[in-house]
PDB file of N, CA and C in Angstrom:
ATOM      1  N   UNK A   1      24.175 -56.860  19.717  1.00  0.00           N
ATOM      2  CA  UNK A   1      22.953 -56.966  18.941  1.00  0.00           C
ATOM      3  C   UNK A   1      23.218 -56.371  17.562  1.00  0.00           C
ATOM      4  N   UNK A   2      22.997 -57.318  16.656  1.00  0.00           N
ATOM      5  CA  UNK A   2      23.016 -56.675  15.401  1.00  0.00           C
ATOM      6  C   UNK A   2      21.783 -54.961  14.788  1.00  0.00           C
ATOM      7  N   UNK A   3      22.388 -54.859  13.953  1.00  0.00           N
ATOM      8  CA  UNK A   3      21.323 -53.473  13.411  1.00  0.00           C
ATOM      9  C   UNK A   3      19.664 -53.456  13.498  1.00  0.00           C
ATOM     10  N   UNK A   4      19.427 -54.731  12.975  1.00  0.00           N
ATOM     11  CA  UNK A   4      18.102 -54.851  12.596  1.00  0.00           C
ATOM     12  C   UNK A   4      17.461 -55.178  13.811  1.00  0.00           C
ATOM     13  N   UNK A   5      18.520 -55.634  14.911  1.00  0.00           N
ATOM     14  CA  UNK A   5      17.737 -55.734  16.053  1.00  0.00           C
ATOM     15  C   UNK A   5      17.755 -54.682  17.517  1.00  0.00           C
ATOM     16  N   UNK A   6      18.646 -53.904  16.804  1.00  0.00           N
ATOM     17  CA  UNK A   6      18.301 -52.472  17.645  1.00  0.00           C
ATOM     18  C   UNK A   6      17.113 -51.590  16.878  1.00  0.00           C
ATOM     19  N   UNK A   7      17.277 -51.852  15.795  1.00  0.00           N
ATOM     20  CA  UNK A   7      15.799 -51.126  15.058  1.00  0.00           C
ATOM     21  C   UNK A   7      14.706 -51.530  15.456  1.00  0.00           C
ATOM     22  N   UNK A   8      14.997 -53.091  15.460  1.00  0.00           N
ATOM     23  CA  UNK A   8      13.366 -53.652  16.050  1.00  0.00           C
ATOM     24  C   UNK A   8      13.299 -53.254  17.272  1.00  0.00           C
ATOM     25  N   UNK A   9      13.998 -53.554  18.283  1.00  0.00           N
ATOM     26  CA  UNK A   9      13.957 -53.074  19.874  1.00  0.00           C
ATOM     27  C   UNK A   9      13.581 -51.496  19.784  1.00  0.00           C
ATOM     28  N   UNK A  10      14.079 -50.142  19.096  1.00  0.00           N
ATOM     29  CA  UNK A  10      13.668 -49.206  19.020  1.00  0.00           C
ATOM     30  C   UNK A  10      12.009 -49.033  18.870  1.00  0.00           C
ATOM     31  N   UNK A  11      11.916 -49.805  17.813  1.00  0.00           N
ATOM     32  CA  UNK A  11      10.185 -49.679  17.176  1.00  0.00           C
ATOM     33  C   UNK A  11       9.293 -50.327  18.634  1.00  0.00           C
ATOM     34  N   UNK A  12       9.808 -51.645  18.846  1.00  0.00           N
ATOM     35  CA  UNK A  12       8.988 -52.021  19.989  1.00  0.00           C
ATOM     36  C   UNK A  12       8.433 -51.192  21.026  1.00  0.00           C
ATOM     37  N   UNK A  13      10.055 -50.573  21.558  1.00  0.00           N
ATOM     38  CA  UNK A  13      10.339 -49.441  22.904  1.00  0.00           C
ATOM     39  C   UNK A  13       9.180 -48.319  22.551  1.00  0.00           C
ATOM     40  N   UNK A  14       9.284 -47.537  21.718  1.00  0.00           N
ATOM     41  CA  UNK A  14       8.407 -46.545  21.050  1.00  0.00           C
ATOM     42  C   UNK A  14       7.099 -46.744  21.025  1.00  0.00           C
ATOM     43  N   UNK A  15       6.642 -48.262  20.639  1.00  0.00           N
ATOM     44  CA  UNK A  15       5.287 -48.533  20.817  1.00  0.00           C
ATOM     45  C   UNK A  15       5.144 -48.370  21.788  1.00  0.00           C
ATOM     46  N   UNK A  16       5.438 -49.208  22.864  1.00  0.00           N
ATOM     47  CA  UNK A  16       5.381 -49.420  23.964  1.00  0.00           C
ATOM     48  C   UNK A  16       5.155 -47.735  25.195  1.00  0.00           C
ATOM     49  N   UNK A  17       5.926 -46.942  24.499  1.00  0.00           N
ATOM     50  CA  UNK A  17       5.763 -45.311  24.926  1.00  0.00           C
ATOM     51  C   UNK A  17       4.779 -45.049  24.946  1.00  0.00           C
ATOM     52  N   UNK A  18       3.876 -44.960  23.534  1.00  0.00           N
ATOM     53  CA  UNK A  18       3.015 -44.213  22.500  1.00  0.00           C
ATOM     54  C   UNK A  18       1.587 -45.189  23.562  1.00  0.00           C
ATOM     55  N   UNK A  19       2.033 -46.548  24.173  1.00  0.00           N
ATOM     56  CA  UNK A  19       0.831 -46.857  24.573  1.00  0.00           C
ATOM     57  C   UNK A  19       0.901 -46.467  25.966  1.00  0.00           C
ATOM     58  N   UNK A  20       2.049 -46.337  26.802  1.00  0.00           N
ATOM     59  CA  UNK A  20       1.770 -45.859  27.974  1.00  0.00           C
ATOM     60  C   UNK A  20       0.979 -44.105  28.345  1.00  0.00           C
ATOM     61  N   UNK A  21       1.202 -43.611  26.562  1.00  0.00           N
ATOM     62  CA  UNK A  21       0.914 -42.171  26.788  1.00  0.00           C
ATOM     63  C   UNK A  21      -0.386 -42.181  27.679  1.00  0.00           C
ATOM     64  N   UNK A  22      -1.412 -42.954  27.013  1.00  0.00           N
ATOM     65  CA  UNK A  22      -2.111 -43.010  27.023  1.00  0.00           C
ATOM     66  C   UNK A  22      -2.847 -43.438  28.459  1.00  0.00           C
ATOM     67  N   UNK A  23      -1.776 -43.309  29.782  1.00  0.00           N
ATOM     68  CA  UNK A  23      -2.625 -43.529  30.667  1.00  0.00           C
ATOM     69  C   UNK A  23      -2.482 -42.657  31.469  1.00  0.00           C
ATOM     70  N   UNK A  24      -4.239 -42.587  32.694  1.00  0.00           N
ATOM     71  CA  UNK A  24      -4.018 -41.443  33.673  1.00  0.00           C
ATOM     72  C   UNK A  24      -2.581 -41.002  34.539  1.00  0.00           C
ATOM     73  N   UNK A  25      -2.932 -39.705  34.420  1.00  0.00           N
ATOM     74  CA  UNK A  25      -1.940 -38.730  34.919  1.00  0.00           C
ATOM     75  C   UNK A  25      -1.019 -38.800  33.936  1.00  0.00           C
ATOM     76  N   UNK A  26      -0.662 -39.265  32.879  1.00  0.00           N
ATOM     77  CA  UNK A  26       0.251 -38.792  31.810  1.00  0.00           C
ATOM     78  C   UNK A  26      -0.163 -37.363  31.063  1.00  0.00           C
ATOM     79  N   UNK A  27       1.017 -37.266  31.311  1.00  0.00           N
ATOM     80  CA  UNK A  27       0.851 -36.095  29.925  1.00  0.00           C
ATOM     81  C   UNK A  27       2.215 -35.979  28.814  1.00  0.00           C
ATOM     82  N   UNK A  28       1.399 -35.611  27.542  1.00  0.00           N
ATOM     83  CA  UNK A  28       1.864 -35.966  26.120  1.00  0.00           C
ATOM     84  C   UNK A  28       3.178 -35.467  26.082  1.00  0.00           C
ATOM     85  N   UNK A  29       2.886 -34.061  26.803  1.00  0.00           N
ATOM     86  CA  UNK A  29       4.558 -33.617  26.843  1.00  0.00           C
ATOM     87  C   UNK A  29       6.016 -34.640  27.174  1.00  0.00           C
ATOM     88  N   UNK A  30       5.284 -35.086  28.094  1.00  0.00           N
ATOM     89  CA  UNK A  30       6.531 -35.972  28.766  1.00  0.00           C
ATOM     90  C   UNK A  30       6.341 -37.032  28.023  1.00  0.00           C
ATOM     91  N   UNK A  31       5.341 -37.856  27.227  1.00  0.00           N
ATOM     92  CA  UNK A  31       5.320 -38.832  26.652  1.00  0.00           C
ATOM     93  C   UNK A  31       5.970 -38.407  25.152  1.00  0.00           C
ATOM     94  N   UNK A  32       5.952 -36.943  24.844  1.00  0.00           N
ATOM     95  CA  UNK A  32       6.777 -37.406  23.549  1.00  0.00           C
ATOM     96  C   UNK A  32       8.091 -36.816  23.890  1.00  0.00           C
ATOM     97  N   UNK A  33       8.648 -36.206  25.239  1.00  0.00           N
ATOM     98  CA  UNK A  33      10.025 -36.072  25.460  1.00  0.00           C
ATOM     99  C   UNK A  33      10.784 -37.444  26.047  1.00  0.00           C
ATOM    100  N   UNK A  34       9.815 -38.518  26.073  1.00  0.00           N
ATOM    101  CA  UNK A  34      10.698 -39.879  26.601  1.00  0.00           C
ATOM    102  C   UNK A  34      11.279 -40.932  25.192  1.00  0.00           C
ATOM    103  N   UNK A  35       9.958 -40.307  24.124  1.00  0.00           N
ATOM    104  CA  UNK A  35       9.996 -40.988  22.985  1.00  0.00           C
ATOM    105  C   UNK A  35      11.244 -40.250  21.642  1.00  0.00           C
ATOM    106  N   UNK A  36      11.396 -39.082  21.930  1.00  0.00           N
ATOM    107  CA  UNK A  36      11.924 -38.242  21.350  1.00  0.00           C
ATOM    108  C   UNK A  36      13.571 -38.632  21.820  1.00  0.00           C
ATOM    109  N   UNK A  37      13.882 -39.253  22.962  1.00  0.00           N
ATOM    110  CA  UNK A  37      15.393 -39.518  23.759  1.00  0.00           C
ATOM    111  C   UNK A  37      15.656 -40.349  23.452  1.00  0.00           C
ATOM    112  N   UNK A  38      14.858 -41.734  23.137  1.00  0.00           N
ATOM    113  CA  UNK A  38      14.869 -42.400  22.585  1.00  0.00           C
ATOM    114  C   UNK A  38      15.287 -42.736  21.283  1.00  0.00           C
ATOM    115  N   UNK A  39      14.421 -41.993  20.142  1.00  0.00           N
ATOM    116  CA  UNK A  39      14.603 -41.959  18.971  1.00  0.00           C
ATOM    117  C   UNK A  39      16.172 -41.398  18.394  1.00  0.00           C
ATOM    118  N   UNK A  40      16.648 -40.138  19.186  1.00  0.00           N
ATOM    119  CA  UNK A  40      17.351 -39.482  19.360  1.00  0.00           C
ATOM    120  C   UNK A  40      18.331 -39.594  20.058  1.00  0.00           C
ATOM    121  N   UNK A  41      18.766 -41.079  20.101  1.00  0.00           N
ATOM    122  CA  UNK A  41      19.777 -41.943  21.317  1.00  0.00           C
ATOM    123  C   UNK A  41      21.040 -41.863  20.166  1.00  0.00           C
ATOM    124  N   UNK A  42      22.771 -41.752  21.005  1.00  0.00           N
ATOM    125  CA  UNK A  42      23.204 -41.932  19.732  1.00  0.00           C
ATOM    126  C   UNK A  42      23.650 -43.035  19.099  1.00  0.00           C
ATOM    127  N   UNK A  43      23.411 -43.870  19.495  1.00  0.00           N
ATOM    128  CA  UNK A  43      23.488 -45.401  19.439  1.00  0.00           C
ATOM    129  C   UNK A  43      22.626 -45.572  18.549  1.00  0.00           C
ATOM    130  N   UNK A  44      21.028 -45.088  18.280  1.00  0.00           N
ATOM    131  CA  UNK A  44      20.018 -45.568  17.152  1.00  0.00           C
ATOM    132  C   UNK A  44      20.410 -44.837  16.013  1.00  0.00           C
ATOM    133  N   UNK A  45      21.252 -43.596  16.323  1.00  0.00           N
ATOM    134  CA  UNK A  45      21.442 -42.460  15.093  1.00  0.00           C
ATOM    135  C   UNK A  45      22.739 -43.085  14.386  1.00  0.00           C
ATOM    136  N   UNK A  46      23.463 -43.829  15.805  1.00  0.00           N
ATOM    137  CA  UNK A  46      24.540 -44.388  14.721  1.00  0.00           C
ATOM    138  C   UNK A  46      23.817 -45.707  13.624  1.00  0.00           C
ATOM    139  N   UNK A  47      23.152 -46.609  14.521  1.00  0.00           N
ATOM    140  CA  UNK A  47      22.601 -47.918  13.782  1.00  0.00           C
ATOM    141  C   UNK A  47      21.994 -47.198  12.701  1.00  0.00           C
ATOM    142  N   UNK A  48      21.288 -46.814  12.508  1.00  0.00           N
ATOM    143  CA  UNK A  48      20.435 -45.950  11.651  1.00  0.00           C
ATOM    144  C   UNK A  48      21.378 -45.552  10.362  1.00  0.00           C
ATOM    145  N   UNK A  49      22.596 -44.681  10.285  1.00  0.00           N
ATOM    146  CA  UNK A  49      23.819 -44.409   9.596  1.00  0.00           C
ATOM    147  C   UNK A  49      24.115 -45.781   8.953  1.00  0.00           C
ATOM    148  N   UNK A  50      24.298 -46.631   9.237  1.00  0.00           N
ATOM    149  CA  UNK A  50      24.983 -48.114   8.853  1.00  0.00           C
ATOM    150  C   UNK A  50      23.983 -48.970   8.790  1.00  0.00           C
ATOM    151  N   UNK A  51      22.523 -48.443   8.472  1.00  0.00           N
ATOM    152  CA  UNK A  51      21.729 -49.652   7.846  1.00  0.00           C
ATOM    153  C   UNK A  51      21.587 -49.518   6.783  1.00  0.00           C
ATOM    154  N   UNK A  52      20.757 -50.242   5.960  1.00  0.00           N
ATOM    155  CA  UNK A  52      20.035 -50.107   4.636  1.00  0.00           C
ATOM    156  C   UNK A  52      18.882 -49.937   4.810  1.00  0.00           C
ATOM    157  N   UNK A  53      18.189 -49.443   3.942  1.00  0.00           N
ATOM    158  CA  UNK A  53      16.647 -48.976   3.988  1.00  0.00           C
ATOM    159  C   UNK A  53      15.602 -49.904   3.634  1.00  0.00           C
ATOM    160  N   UNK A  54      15.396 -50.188   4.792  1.00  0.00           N
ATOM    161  CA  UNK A  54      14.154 -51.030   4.907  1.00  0.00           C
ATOM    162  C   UNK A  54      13.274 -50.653   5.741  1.00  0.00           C
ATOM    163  N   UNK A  55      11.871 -51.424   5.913  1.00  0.00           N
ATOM    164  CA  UNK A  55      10.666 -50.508   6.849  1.00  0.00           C
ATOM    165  C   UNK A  55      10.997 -50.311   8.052  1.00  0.00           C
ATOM    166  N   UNK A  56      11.650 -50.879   8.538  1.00  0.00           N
ATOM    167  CA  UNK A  56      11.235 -50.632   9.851  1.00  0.00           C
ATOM    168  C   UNK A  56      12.595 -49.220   9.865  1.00  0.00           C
ATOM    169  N   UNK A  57      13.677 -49.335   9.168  1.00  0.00           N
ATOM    170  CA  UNK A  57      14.375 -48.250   9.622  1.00  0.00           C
ATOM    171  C   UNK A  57      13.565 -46.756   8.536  1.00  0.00           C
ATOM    172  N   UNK A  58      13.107 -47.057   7.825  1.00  0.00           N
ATOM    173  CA  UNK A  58      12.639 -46.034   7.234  1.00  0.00           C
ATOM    174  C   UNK A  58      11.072 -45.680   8.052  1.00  0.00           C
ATOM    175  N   UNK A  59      10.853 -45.903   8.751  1.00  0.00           N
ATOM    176  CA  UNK A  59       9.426 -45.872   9.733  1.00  0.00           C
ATOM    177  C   UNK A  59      10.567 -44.749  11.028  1.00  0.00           C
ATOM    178  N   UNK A  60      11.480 -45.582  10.955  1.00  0.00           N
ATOM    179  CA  UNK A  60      12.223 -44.322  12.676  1.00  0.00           C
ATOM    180  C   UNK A  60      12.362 -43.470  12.044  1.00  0.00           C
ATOM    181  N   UNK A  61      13.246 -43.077  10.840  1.00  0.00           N
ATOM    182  CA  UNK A  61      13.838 -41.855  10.502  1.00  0.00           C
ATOM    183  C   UNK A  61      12.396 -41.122  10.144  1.00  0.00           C
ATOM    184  N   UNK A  62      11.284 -41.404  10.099  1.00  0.00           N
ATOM    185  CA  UNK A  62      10.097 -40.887   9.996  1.00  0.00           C
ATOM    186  C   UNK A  62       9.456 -40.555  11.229  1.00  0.00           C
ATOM    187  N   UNK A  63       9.623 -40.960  12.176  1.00  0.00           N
ATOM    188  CA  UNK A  63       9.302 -40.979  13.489  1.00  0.00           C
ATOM    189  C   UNK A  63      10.486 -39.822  14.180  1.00  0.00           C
ATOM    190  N   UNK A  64      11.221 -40.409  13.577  1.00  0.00           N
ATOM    191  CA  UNK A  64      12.811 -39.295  14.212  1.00  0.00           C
ATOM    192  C   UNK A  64      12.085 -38.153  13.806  1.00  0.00           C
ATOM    193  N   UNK A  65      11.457 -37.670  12.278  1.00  0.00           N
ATOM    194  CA  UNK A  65      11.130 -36.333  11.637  1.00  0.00           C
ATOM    195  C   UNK A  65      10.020 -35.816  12.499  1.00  0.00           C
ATOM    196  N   UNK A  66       9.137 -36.958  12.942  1.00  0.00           N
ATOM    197  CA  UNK A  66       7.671 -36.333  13.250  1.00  0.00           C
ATOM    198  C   UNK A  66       7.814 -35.286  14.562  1.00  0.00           C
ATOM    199  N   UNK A  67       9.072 -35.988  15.703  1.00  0.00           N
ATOM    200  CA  UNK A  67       9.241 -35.761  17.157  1.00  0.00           C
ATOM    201  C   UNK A  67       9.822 -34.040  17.011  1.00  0.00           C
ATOM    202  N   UNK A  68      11.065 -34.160  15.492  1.00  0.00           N
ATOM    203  CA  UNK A  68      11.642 -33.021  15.577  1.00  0.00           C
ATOM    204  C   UNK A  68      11.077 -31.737  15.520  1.00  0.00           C
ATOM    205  N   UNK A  69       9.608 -31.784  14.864  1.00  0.00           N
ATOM    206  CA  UNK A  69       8.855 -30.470  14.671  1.00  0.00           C
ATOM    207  C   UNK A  69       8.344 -29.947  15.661  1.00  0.00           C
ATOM    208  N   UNK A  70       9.245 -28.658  16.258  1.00  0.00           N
ATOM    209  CA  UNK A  70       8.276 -27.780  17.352  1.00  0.00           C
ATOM    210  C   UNK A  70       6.981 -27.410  17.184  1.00  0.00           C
ATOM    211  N   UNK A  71       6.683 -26.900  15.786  1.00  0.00           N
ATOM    212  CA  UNK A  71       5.923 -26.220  15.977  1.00  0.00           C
ATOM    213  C   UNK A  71       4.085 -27.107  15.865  1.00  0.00           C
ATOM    214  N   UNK A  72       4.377 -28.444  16.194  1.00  0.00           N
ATOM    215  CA  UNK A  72       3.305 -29.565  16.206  1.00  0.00           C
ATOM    216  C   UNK A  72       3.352 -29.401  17.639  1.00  0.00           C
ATOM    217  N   UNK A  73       1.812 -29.700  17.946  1.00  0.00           N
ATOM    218  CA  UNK A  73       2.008 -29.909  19.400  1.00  0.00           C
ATOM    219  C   UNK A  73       1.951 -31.250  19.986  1.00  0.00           C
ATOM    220  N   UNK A  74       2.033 -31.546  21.122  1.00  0.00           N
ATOM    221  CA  UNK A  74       2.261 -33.027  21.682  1.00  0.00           C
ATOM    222  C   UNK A  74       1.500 -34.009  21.396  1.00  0.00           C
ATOM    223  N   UNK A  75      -0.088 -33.584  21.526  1.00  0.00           N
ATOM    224  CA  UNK A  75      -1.189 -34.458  21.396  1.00  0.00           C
ATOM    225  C   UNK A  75      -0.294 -34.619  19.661  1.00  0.00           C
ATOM    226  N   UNK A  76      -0.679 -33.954  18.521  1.00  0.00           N
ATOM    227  CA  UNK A  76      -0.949 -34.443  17.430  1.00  0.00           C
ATOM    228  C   UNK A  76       0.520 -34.832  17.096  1.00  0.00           C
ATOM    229  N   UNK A  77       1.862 -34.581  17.989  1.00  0.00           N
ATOM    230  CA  UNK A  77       2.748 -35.814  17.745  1.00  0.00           C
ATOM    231  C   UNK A  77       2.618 -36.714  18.175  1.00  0.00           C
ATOM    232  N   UNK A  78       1.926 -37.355  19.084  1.00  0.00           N
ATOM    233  CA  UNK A  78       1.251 -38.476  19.336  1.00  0.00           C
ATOM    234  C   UNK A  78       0.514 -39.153  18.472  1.00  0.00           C
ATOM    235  N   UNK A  79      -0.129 -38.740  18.044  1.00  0.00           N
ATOM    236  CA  UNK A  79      -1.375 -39.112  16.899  1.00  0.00           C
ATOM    237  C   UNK A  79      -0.342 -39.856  15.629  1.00  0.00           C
ATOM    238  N   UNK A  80       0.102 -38.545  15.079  1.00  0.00           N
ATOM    239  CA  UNK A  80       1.503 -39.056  13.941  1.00  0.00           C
ATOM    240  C   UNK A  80       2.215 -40.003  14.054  1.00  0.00           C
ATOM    241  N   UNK A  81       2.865 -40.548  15.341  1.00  0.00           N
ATOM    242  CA  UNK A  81       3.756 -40.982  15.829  1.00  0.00           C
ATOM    243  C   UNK A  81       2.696 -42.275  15.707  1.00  0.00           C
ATOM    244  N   UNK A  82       1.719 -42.774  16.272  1.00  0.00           N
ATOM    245  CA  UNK A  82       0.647 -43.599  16.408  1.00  0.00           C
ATOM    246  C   UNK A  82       0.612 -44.188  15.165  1.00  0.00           C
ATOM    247  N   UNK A  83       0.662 -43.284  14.048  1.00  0.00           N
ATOM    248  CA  UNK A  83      -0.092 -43.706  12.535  1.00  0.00           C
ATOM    249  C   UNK A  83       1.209 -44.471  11.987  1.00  0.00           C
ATOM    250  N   UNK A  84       2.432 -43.595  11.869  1.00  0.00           N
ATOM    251  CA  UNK A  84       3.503 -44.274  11.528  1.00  0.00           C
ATOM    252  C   UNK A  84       4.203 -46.007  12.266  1.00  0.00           C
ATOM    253  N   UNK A  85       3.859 -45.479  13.306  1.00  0.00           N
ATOM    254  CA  UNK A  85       4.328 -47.083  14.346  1.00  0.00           C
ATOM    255  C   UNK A  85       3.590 -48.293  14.327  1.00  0.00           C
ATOM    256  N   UNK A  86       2.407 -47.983  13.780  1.00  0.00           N
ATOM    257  CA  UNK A  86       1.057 -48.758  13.861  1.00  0.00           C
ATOM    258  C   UNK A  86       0.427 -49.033  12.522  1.00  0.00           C
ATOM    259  N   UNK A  87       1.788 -48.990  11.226  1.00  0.00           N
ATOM    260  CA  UNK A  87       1.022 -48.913   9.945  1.00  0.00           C
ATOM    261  C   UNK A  87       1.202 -50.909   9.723  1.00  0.00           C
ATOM    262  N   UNK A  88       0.608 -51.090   8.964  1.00  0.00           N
ATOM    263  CA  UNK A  88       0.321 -52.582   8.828  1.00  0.00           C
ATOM    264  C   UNK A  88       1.471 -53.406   8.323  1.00  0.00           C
ATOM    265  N   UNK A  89       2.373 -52.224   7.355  1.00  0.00           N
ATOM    266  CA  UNK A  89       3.548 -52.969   6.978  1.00  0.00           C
ATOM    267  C   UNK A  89       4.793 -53.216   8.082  1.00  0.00           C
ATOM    268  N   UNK A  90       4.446 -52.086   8.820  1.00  0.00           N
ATOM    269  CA  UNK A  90       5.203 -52.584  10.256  1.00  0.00           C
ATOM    270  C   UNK A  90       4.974 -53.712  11.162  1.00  0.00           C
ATOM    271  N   UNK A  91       3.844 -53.281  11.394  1.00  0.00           N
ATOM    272  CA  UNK A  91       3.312 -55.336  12.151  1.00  0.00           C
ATOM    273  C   UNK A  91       3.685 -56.131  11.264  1.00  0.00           C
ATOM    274  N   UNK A  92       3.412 -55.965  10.359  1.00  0.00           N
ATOM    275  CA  UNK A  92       4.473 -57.295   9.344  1.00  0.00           C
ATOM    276  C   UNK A  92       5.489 -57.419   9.410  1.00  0.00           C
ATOM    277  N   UNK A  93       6.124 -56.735   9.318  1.00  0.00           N
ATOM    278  CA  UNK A  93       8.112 -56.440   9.419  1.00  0.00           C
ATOM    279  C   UNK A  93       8.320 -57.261  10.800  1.00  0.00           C
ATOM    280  N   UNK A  94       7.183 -57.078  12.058  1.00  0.00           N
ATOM    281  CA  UNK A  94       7.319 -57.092  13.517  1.00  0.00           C
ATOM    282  C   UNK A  94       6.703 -58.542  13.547  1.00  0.00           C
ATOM    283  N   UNK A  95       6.228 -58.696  12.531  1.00  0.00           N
ATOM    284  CA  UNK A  95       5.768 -60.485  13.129  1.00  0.00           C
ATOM    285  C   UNK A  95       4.231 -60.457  13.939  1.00  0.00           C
ATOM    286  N   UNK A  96       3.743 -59.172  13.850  1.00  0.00           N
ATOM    287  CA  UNK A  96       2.492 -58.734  14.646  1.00  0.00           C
ATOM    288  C   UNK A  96       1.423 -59.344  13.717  1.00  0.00           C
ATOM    289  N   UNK A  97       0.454 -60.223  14.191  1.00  0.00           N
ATOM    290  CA  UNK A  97      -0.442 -60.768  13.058  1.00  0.00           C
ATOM    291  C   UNK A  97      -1.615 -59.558  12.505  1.00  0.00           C
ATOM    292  N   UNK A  98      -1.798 -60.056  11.504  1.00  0.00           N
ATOM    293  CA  UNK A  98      -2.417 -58.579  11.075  1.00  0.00           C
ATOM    294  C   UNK A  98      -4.224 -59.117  11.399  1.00  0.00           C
ATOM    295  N   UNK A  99      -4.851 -57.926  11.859  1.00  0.00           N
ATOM    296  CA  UNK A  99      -6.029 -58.105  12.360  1.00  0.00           C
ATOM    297  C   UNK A  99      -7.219 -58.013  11.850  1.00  0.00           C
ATOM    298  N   UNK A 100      -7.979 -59.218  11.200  1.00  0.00           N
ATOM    299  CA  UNK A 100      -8.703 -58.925  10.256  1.00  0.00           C
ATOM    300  C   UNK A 100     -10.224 -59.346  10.914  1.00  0.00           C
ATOM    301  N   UNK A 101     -10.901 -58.523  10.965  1.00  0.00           N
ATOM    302  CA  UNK A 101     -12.487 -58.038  11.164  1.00  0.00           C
ATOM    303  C   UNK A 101     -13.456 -57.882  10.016  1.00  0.00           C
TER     304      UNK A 101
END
């Protein structure tokens, strides 16, 4: 798989986390230590090294930053993690139609 498509598979995977947090009997802890192994794979840290900067890789290494701060707690790395993964220029990048109300 080329770069851009381990980035995309990363961003997907991550969503895909950030929405399971969200169900009974989860808890955030473990939802941002599954998302955090992830991000923090060394396979994405290498892809990541050998891309160019574009959104979607500049959205992980932002996501990579949000997971690294101890002193945030789980819920509101969740929240962060939510805002960054879920910003509109990303569904664009992702082919996600943008949702207009």
């Amino acid at each position: 798989m080329d770069s851009s498509g381990v980035i995309e598979g990363a961003i997907r995977q991550a969503r895909y986390l950030l929405s399971v947090a969200r169900s009974p009997g989860r808890s955030c802890d473990e939802a941002i230590n599954e998302i955090r192994t992830l991000l923090w794979s060394c396979s994405l840290d290498s892809t990541l090294s050998k891309c160019s900067d574009a959104v979607l890789s500049l959205a992980l290494r932002e996501a990579q930053m949000a997971v690294a701060d101890p002193l945030k707690t789980s819920a509101v790395t969740l929240e962060l993690l939510r805002v960054i993964l879920d910003d509109p220029c990303i569904n664009t990048a992702l082919g996600i139609p943008h949702d207009v109300a």
